[in-house]
C-alpha atoms as a PDB file:
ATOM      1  CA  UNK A   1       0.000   0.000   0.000  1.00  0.00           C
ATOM      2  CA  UNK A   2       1.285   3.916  -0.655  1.00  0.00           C
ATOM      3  CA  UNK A   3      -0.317   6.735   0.376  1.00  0.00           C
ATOM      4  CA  UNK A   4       0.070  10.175  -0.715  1.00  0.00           C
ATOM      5  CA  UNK A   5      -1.624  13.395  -0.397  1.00  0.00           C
ATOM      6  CA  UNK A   6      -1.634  15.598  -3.267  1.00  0.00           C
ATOM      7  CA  UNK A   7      -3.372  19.057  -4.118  1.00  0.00           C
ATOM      8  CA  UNK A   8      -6.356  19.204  -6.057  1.00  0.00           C
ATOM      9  CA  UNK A   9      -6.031  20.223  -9.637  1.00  0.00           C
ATOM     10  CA  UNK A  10      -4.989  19.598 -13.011  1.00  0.00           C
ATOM     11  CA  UNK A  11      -1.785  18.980 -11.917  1.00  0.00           C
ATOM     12  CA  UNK A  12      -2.869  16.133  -9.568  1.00  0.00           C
ATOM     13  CA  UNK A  13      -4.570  14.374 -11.866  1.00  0.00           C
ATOM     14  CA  UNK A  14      -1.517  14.141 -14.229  1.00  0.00           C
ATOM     15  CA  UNK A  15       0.106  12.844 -10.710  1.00  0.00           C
ATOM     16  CA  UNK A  16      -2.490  10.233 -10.805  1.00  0.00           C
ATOM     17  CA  UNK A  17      -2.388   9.210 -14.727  1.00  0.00           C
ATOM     18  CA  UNK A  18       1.338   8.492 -14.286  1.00  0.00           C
ATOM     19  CA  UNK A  19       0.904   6.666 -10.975  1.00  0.00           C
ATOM     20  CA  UNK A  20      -2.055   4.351 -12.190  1.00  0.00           C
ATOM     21  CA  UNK A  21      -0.005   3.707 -15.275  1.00  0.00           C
ATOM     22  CA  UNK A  22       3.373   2.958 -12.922  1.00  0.00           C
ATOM     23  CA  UNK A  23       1.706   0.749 -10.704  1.00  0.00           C
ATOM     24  CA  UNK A  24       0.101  -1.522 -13.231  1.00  0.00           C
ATOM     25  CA  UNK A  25       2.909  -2.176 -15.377  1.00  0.00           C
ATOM     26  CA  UNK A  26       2.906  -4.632 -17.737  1.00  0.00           C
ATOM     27  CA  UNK A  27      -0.449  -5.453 -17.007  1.00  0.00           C
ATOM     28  CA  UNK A  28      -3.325  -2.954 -17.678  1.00  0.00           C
ATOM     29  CA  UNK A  29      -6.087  -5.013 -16.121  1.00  0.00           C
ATOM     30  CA  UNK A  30      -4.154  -5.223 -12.135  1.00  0.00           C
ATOM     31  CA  UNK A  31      -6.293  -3.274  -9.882  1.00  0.00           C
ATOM     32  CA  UNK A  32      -5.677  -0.499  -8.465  1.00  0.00           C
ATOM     33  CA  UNK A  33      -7.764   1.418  -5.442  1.00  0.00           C
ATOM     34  CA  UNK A  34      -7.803   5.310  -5.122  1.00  0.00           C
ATOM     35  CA  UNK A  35      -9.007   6.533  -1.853  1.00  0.00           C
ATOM     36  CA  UNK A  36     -10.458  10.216  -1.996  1.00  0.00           C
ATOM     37  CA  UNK A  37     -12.116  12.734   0.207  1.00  0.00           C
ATOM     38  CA  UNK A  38     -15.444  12.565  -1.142  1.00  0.00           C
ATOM     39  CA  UNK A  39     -17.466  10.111  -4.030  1.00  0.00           C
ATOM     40  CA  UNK A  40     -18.476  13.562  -6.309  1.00  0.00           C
ATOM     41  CA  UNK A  41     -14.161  13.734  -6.087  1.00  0.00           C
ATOM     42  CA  UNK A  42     -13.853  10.063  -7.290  1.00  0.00           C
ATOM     43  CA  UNK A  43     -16.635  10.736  -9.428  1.00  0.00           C
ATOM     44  CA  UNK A  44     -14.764  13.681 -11.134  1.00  0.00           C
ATOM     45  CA  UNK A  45     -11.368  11.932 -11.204  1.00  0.00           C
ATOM     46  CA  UNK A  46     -13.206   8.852 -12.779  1.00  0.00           C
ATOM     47  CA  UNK A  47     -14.659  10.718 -15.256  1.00  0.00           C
ATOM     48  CA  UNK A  48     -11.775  12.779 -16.382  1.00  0.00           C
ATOM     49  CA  UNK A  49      -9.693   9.733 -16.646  1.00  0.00           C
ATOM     50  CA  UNK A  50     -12.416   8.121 -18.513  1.00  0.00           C
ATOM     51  CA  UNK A  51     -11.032  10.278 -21.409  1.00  0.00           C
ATOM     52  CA  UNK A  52      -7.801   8.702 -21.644  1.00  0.00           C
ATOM     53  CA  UNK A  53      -8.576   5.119 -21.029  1.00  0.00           C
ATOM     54  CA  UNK A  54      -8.176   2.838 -17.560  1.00  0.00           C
ATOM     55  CA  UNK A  55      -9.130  -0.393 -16.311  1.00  0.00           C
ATOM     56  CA  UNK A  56      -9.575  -1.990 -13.310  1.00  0.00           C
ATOM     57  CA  UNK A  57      -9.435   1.152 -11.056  1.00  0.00           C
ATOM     58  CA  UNK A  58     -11.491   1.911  -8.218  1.00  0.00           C
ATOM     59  CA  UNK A  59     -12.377   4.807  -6.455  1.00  0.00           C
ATOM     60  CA  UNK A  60     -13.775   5.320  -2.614  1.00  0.00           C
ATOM     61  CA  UNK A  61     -14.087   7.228   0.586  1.00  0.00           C
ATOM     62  CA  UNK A  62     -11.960   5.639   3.258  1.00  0.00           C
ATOM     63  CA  UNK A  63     -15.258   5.180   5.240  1.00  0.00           C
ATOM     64  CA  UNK A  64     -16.464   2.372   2.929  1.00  0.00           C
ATOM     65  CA  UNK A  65     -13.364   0.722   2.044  1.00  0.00           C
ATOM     66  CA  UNK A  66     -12.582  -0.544   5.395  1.00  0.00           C
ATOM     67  CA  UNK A  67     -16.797  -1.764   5.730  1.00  0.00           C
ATOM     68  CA  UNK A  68     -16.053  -4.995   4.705  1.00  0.00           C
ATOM     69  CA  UNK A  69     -13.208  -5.611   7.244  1.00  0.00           C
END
């Protein structure tokens, strides 16, 4: 697991693109989880990455990613 915080904003999200595609590798379908501060933020972030193309990456408040533990 790695955690970082990062500002909001178009430079961020570049942040993200490179880290999604960094942590996957050679393979495009490995999962990846992104933990934000809100779902309209992971609904924003989805969406703008939407335009470039991912797989396999999910997006959540910390609140309901630790539910099912």
């Amino acid at each position: 697991m790695n955690a970082t915080c990062v500002r909001p904003g178009p430079p961020s999200l570049a942040w993200l693109r490179a880290k999604i595609i960094e942590l996957k590798g050679k393979d495009p379908l490995t999962p990846i989880t992104v933990v934000v501060s809100s779902n309209h933020v992971g609904l924003a972030i989805r969406r703008t990455l939407a335009r470039t193309g991912y797989a396999n990456v999910r997006f959540g408040v910390m609140g309901r990613l630790v539910e099912p533990l």
